[in-house]
N, C-alpha and C. Protein backbone atom coordinates (compact mmCIF):
# COMPACT_ATOMS: atom_id res chain seq x y z
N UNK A 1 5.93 22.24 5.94
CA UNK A 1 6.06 20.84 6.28
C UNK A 1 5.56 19.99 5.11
N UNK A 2 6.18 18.57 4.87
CA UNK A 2 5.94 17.82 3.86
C UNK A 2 4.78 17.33 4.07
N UNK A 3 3.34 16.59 3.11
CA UNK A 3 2.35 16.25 3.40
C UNK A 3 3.42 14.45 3.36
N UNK A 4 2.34 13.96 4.78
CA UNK A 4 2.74 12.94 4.84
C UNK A 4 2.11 11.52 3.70
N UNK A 5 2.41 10.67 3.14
CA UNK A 5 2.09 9.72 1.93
C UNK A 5 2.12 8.16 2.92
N UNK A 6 0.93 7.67 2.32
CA UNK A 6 0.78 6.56 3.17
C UNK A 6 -0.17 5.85 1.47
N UNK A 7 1.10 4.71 1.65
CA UNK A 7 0.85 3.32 0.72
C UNK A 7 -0.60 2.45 0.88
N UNK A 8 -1.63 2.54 0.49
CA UNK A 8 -2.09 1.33 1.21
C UNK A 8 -2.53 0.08 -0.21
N UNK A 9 -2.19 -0.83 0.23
CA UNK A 9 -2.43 -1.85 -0.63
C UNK A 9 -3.13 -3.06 0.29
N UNK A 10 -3.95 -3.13 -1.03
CA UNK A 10 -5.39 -3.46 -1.05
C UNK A 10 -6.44 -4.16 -1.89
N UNK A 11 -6.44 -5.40 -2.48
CA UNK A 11 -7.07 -5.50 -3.63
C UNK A 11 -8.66 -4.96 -3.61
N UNK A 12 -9.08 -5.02 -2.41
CA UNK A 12 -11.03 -4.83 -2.47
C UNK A 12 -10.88 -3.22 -2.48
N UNK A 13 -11.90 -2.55 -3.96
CA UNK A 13 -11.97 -1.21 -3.93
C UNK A 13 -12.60 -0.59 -2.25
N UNK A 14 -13.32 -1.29 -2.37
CA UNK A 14 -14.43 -0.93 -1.17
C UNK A 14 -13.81 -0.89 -0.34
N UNK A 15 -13.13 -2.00 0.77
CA UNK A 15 -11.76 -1.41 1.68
C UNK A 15 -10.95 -0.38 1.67
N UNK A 16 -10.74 -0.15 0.06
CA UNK A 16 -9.45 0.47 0.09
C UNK A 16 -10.08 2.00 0.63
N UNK A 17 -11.00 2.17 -0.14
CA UNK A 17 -12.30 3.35 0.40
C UNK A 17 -12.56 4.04 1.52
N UNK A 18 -12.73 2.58 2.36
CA UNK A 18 -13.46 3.00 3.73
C UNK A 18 -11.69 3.25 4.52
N UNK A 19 -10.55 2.19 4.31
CA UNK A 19 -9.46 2.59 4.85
C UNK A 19 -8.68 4.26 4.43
N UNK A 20 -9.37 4.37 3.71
CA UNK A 20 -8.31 5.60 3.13
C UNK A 20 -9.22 6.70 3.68
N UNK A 21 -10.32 6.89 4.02
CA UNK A 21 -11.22 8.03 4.77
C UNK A 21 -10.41 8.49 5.68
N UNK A 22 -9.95 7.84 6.62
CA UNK A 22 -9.63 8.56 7.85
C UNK A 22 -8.11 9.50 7.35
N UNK A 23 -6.74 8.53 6.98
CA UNK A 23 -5.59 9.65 6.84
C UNK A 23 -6.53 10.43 5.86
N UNK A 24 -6.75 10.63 5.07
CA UNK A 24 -7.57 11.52 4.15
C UNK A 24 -7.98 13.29 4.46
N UNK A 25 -8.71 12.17 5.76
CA UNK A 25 -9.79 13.58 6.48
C UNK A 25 -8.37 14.06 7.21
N UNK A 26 -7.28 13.44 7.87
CA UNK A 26 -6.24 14.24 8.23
C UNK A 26 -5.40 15.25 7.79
N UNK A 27 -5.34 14.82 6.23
CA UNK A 27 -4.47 15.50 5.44
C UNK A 27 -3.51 14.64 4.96
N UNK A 28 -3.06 13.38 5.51
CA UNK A 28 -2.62 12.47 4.25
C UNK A 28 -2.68 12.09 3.80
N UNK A 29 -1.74 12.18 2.24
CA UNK A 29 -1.53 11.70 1.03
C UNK A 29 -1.62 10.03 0.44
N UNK A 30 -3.09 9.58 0.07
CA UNK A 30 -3.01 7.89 0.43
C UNK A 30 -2.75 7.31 -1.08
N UNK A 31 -2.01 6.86 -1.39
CA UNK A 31 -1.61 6.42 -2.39
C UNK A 31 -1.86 4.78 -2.52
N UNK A 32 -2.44 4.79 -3.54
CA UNK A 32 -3.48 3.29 -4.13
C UNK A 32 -2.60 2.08 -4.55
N UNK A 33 -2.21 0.88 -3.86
CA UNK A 33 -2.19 -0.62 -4.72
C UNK A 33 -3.09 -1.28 -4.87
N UNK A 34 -3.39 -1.95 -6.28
CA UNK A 34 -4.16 -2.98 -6.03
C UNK A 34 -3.47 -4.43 -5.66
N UNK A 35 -2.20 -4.50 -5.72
CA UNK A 35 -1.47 -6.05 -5.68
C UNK A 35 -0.10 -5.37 -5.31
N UNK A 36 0.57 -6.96 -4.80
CA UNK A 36 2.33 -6.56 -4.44
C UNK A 36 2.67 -5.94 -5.46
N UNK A 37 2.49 -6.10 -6.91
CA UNK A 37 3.85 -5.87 -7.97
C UNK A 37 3.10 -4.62 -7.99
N UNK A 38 1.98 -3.83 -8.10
CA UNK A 38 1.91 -2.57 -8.21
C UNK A 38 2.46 -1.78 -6.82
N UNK A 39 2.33 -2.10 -5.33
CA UNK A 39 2.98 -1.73 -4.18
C UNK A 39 4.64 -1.62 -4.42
N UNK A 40 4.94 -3.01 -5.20
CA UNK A 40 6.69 -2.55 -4.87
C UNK A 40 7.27 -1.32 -6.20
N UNK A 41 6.32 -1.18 -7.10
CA UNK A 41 6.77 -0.19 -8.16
C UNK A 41 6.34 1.15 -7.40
N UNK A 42 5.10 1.18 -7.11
CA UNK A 42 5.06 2.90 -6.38
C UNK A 42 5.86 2.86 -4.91
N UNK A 43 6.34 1.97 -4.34
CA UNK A 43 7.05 1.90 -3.20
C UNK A 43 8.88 2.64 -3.61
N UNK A 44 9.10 1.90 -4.86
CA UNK A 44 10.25 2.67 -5.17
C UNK A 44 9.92 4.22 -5.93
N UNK A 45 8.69 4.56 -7.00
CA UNK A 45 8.55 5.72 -7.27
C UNK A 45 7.80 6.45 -6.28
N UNK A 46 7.21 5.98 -5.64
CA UNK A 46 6.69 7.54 -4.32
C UNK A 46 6.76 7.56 -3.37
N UNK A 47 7.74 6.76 -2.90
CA UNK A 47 8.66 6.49 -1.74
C UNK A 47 7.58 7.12 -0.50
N UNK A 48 7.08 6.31 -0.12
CA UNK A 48 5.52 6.35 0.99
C UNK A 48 6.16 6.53 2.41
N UNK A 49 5.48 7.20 3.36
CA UNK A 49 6.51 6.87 4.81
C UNK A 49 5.53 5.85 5.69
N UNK A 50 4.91 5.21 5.02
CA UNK A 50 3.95 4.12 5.72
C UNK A 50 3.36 3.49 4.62
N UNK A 51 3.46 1.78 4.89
CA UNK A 51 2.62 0.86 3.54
C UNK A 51 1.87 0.45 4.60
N UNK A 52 0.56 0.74 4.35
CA UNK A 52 -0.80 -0.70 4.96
C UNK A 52 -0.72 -1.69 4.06
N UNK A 53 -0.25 -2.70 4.37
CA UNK A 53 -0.53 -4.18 3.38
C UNK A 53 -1.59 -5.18 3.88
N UNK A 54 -2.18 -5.57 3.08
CA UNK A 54 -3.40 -6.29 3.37
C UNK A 54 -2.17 -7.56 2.68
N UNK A 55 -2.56 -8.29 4.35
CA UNK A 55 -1.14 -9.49 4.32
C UNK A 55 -2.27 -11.13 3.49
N UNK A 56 -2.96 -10.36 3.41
CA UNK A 56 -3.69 -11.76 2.53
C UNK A 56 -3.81 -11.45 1.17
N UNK A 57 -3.52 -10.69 0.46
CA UNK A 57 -3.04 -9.91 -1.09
C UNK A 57 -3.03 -10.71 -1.84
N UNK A 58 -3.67 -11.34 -3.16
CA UNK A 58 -2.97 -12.07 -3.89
C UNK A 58 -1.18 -11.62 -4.33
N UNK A 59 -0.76 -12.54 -4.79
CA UNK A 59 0.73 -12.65 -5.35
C UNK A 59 1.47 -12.51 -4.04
N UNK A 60 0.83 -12.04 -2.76
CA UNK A 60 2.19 -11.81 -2.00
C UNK A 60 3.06 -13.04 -1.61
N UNK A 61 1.85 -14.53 -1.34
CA UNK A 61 2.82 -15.50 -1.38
C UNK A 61 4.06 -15.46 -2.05
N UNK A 62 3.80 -15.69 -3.32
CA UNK A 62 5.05 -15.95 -4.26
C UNK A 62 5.85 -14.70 -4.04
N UNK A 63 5.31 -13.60 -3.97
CA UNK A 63 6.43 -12.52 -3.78
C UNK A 63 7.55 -13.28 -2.51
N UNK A 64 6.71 -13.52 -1.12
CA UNK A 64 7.28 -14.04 -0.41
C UNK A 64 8.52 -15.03 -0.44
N UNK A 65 7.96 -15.74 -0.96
CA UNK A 65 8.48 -17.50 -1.44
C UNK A 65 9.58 -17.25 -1.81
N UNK A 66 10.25 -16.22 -2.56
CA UNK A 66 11.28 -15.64 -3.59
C UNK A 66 11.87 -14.79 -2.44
N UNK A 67 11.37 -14.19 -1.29
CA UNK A 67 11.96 -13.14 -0.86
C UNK A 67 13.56 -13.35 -0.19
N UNK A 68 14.64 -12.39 -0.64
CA UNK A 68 16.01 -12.59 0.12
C UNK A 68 15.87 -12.81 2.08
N UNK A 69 14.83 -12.29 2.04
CA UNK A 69 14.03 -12.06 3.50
C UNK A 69 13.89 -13.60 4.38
N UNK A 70 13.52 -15.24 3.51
CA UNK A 70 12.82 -15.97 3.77
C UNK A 70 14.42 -17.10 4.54
C-alpha cells in the first residue's frame, strides 16, 4: 500500500511541528509549506492526497484576488 502524503502549509515553524505529530505518529508522509507559492509548487510536484492550509497564510489573499475561482 502507498504511504499516504499530507500537504500542510503553514507559516509558524512551531505549528507546523505540533500539527505534523499526529499523521506522523500514524505513518503519514507530511510534507512542509511555508507560504501559498511554495504549497502550489509542491502541490503540483508531490501531488499530496490532503493540503491543511492555514487560511490566514500570508500571500494567500492575493493568490486569491487573482484566482479563476473568484
Amino acid at each position: 500500500m502507498l504511504q499516504k502524503r499530507v500537504l500542510l502549509v503553514e507559516d509558524s515553524s512551531t505549528i507546523r511541528k505540533i500539527i505534523s505529530y499526529y499523521p506522523i505518529g500514524l505513518g503519514i508522509n507530511v510534507i512542509e509549506a511555508n507560504d501559498c507559492i511554495e504549497a502550489i509548487e509542491k502541490i503540483y510536484s508531490e501531488k499530496p492526497d490532503l493540503v491543511l492550509l492555514d487560511i490566514k497564510i500570508p500571500k494567500l489573499s492575493q493568490i486569491l484576488k487573482h484566482s479563476i475561482f473568484l
